[in-house]
C-alpha atoms as a PDB file:
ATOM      1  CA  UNK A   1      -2.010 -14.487 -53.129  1.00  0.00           C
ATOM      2  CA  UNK A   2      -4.472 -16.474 -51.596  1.00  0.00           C
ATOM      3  CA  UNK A   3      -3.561 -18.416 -48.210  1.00  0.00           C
ATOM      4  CA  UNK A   4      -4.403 -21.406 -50.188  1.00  0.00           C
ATOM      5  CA  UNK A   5      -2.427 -20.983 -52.568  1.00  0.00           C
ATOM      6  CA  UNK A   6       0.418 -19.401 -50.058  1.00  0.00           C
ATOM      7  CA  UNK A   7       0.389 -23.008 -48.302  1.00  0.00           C
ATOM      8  CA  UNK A   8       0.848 -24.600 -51.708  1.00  0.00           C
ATOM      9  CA  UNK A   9       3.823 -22.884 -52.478  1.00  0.00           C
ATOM     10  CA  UNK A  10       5.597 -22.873 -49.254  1.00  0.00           C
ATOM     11  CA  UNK A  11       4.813 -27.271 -49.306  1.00  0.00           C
ATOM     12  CA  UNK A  12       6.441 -27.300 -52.720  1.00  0.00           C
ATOM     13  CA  UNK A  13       9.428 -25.312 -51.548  1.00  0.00           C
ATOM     14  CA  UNK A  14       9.996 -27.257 -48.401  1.00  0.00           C
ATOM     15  CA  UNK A  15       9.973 -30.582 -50.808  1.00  0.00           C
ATOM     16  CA  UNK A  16      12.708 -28.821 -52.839  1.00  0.00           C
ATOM     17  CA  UNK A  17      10.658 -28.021 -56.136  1.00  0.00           C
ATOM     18  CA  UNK A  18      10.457 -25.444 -58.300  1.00  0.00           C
ATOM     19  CA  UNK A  19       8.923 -22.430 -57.619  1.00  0.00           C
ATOM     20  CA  UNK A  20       9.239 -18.641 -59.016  1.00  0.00           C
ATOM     21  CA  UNK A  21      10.294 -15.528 -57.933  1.00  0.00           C
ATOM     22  CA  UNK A  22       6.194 -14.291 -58.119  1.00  0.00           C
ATOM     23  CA  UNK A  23       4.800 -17.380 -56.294  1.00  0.00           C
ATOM     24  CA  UNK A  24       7.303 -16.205 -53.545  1.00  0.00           C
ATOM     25  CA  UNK A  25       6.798 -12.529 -53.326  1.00  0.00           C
ATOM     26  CA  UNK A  26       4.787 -12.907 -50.368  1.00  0.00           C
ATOM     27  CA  UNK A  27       8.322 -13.861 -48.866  1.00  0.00           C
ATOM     28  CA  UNK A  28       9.616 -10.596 -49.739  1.00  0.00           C
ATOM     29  CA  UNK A  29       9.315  -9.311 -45.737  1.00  0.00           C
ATOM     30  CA  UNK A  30      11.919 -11.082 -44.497  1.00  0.00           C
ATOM     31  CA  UNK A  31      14.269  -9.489 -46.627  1.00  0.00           C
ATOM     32  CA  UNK A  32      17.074  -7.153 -44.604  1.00  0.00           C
ATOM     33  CA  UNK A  33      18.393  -5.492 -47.082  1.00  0.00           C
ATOM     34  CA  UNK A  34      18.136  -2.092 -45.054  1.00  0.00           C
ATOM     35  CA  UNK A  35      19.809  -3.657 -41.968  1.00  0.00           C
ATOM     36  CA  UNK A  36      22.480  -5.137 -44.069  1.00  0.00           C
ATOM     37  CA  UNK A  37      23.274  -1.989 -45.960  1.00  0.00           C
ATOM     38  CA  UNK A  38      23.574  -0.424 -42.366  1.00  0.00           C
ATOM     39  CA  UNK A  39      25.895  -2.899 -41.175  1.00  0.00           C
ATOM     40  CA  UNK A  40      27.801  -3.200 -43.722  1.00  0.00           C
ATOM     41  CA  UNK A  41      28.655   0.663 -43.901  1.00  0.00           C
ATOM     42  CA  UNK A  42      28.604   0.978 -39.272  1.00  0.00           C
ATOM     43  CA  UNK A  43      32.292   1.533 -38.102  1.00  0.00           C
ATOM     44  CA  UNK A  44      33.862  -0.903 -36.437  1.00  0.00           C
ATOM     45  CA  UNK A  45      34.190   0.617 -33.116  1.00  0.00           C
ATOM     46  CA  UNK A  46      30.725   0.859 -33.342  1.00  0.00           C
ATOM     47  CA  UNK A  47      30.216  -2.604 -31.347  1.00  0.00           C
ATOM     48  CA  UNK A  48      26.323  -1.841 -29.943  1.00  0.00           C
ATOM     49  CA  UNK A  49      25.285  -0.847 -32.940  1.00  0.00           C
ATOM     50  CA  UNK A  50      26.663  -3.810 -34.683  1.00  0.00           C
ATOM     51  CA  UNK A  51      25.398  -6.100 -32.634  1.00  0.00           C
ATOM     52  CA  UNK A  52      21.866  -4.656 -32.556  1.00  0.00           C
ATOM     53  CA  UNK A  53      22.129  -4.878 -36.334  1.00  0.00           C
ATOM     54  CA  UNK A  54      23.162  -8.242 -36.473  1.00  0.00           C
ATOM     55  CA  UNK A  55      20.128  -9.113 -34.445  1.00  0.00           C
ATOM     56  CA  UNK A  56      18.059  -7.764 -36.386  1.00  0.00           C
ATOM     57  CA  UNK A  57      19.014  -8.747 -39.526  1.00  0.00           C
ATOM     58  CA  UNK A  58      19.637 -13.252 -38.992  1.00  0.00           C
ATOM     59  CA  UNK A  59      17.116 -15.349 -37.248  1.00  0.00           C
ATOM     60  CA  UNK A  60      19.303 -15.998 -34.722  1.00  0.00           C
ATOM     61  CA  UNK A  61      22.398 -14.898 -33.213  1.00  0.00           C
ATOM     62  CA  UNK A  62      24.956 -16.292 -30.468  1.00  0.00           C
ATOM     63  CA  UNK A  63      26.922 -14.833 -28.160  1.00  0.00           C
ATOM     64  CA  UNK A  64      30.466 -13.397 -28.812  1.00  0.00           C
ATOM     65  CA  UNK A  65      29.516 -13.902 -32.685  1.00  0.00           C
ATOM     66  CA  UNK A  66      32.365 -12.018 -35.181  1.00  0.00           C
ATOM     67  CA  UNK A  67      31.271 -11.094 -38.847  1.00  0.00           C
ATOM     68  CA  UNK A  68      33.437  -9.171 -40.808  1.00  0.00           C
ATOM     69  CA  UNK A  69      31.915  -6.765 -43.320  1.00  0.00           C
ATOM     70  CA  UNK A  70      31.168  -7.002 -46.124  1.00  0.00           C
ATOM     71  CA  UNK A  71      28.485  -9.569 -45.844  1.00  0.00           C
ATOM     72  CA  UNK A  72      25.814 -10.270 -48.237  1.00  0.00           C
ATOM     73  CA  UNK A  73      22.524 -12.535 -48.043  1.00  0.00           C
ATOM     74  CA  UNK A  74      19.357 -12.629 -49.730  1.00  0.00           C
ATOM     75  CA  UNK A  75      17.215 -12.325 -46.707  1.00  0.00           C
ATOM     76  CA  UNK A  76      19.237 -12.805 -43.471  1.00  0.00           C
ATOM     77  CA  UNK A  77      16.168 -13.683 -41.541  1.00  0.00           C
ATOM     78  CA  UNK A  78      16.593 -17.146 -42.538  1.00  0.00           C
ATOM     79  CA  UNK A  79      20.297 -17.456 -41.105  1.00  0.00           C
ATOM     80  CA  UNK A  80      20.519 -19.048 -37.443  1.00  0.00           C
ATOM     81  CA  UNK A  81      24.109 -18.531 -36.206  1.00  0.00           C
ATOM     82  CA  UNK A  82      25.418 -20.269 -32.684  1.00  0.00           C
ATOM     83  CA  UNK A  83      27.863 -18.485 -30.116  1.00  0.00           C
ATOM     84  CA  UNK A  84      31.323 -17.969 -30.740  1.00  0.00           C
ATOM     85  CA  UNK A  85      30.993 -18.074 -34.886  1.00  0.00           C
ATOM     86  CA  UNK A  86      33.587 -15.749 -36.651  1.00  0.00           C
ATOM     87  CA  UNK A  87      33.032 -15.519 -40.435  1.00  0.00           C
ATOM     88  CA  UNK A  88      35.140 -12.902 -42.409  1.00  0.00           C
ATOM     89  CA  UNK A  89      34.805 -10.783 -45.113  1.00  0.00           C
ATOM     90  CA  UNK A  90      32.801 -11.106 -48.164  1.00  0.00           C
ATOM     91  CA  UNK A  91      30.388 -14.213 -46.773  1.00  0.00           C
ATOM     92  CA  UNK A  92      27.382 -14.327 -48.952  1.00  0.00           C
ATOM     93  CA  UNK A  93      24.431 -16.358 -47.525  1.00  0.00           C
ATOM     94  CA  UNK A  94      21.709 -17.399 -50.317  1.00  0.00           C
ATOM     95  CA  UNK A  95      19.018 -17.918 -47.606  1.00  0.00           C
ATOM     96  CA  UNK A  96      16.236 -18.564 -49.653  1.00  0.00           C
ATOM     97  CA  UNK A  97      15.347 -21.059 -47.010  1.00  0.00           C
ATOM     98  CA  UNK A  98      17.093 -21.971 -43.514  1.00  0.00           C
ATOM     99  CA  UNK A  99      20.929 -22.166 -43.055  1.00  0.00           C
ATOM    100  CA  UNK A 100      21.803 -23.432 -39.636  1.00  0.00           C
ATOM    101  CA  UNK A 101      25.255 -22.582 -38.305  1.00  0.00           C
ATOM    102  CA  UNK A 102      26.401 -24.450 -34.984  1.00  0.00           C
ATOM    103  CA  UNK A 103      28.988 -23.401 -32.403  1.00  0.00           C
ATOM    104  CA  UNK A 104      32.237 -22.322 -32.641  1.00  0.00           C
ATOM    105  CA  UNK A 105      32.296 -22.395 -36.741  1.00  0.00           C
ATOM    106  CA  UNK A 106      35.190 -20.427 -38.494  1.00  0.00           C
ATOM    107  CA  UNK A 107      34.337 -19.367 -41.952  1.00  0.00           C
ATOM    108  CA  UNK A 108      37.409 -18.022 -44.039  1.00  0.00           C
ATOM    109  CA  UNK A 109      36.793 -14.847 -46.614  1.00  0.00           C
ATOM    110  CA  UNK A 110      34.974 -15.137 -50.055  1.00  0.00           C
ATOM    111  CA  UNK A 111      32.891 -17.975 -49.098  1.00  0.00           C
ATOM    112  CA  UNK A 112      29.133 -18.350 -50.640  1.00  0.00           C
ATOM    113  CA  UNK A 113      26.891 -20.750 -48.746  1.00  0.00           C
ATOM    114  CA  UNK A 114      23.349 -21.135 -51.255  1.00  0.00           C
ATOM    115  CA  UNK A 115      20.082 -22.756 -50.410  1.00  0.00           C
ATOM    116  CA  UNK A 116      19.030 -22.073 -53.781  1.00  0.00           C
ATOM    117  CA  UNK A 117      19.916 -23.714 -57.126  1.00  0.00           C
ATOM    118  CA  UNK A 118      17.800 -23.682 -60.652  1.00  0.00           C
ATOM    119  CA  UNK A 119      16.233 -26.117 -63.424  1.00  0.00           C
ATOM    120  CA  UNK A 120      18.803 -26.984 -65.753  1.00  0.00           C
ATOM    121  CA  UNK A 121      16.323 -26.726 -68.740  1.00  0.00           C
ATOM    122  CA  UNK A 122      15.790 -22.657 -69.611  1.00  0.00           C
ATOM    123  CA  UNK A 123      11.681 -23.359 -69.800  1.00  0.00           C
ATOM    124  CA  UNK A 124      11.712 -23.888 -66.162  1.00  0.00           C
ATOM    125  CA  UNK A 125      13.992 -20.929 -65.163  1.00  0.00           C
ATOM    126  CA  UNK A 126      11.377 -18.296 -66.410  1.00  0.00           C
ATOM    127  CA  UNK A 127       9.938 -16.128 -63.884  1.00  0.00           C
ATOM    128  CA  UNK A 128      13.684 -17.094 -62.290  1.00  0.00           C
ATOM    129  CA  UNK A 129      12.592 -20.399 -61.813  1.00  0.00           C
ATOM    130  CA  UNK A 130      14.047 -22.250 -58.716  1.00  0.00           C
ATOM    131  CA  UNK A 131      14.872 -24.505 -55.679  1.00  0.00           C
ATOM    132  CA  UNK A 132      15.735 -24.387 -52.158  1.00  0.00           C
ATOM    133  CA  UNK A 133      17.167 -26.990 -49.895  1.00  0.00           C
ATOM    134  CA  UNK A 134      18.734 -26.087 -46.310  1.00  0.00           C
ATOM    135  CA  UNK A 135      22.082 -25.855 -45.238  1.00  0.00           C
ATOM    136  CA  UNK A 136      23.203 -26.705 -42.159  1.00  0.00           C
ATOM    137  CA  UNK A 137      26.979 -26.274 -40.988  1.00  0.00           C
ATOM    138  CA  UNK A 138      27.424 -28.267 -37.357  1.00  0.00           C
ATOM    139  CA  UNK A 139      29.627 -27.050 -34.498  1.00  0.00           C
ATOM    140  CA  UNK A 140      33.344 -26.667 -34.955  1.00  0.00           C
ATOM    141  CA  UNK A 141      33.390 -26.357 -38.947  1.00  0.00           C
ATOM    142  CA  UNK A 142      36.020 -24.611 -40.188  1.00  0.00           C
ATOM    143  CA  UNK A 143      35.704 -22.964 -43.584  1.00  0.00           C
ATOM    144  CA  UNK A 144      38.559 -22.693 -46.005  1.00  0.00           C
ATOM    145  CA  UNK A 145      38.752 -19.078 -48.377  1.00  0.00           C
ATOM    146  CA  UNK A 146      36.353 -19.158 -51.642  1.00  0.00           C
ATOM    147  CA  UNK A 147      34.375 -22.129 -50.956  1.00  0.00           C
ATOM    148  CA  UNK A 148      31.283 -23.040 -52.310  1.00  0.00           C
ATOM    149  CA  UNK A 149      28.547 -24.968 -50.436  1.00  0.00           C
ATOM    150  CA  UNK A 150      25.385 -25.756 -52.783  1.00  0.00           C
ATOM    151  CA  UNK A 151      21.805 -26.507 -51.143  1.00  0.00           C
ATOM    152  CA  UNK A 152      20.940 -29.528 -49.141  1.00  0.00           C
ATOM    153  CA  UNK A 153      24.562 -30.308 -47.872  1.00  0.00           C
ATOM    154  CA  UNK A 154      25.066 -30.757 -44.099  1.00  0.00           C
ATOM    155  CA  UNK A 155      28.895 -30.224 -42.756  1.00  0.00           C
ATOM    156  CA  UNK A 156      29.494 -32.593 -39.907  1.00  0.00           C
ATOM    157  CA  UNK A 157      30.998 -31.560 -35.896  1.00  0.00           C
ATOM    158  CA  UNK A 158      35.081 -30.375 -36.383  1.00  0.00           C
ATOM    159  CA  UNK A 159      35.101 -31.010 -40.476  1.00  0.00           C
ATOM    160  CA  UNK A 160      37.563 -28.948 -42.297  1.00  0.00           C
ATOM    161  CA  UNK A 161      36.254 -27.763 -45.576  1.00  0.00           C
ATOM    162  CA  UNK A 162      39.792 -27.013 -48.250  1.00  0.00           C
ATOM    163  CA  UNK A 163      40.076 -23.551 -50.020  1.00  0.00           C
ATOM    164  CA  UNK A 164      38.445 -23.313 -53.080  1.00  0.00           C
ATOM    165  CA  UNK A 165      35.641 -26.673 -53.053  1.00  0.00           C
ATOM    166  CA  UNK A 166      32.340 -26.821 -54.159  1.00  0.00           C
ATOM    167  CA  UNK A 167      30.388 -28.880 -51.684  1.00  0.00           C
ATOM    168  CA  UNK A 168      27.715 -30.791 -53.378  1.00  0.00           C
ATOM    169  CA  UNK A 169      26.670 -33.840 -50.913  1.00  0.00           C
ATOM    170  CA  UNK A 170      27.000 -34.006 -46.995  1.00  0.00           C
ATOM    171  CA  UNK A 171      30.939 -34.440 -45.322  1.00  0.00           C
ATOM    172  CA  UNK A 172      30.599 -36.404 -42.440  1.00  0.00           C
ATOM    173  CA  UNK A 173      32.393 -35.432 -38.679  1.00  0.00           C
ATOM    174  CA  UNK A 174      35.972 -35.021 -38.249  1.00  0.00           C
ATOM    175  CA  UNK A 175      36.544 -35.038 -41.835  1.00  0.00           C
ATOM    176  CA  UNK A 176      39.267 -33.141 -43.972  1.00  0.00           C
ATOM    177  CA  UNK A 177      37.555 -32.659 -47.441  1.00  0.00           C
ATOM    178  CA  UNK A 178      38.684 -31.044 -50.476  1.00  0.00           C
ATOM    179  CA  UNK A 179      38.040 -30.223 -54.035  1.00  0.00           C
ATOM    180  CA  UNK A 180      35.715 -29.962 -56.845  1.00  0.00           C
ATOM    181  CA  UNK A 181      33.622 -31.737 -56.202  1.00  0.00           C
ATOM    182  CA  UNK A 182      34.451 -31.309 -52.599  1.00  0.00           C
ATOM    183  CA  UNK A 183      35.360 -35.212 -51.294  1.00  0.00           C
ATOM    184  CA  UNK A 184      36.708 -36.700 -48.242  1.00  0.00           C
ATOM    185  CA  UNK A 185      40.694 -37.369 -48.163  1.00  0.00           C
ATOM    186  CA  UNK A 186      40.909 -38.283 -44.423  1.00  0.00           C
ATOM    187  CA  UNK A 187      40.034 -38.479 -41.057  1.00  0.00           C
ATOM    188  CA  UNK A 188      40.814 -35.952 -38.185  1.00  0.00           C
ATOM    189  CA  UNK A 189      42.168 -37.835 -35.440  1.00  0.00           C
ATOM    190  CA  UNK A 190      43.786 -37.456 -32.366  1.00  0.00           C
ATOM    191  CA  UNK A 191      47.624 -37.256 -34.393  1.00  0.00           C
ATOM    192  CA  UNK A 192      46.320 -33.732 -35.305  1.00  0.00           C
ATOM    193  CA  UNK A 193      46.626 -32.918 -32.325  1.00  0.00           C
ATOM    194  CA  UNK A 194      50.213 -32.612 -32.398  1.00  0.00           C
ATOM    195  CA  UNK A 195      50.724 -30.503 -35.614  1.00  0.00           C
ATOM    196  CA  UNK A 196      52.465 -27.172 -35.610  1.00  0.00           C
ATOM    197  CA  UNK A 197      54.124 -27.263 -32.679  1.00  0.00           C
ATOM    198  CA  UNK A 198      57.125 -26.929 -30.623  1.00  0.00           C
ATOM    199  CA  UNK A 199      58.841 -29.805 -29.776  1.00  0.00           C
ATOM    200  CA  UNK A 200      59.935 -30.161 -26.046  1.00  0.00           C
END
């Protein structure tokens, strides 16, 4: 592919349009697959290696960052991850483009977090036909088990996300949100504080 024609596709895909799996081979390099593999299969014990991996695989990592394996993600490259993130096991990150993960985000097991989404008409899926919109989870997101969050969406500071939603549109700060689709039921305030424990 032509540079010209490299620049084209990359502007379409930063707009959101369609574009195929051939237009975007020349993405293909960012890919970890190998790294992931690696990690994925590295002992636990093994904490340097780990680490090292994990470095190499996302486009960024933070300090005292937790990921349980088994992880999965189309490239890896494309994932940015602050300090003090713990996601558990089975996280699958469909990084077609960037997801952005702040501070001290908790991510529960089973959860899928995709940049990508396709046409709804089959025509346009040929050649796996698609789009990609960024993610971007702020700091102090917590992640309920099994949840879905589709492309575009941005998760505001402290939100809790309930097990099992889809997220289809943005969930502003200090938000509890829940369902399919995933919507807002309240506020986080201050009350919260007090929950779960021990009276005096």
């Amino acid at each position: 592919m032509t540079g010209g024609r490299e620049a084209e596709v990359r502007a379409r895909i930063a707009e959101g349009l369609v574009y195929s799996e051939s237009e975007a081979a020349f993405l293909a390099a960012g890919r970890r697959a190998e790294e992931i593999f690696a990690y994925n299969h590295t002992p636990p014990n093994e904490v340097v290696r780990r680490r090292a991996l994990l470095e190499a695989i996302f486009g960024h990592v933070g300090e005292r960052a937790v990921l349980q394996a088994p992880f999965h993600a189309a490239y890896g490259s494309n994932v940015h991850i602050g300090d003090d993130f713990f996601g558990n096991v089975n996280l699958t990150f469909v990084d077609d483009v960037d997801i952005r993960i702040g501070h001290g985000v908790m991510i529960a097991p089973s959860v899928t977090l995709t940049t990508t989404g396709h046409p709804v008409h089959p025509e346009r899926r040929v050649d796996f036909g698609r789009f990609s919109e960024p993610i971007v989870i702020e700091d102090k997101v917590w992640i309920g088990s099994n949840v879905v969050v589709l492309p575009g969406v941005r998760i505001g500071y402290g939100s809790v996300i309930g097990a099992g939603s889809v997220v289809s549109r943005d969930i502003p700060p200090m938000s509890i949100a829940v369902g399919i689709p995933c919507r807002v039921v309240r506020a986080i305030t201050d009350a919260d504080l007090t929950t779960r424990v021990r009276e005096s």
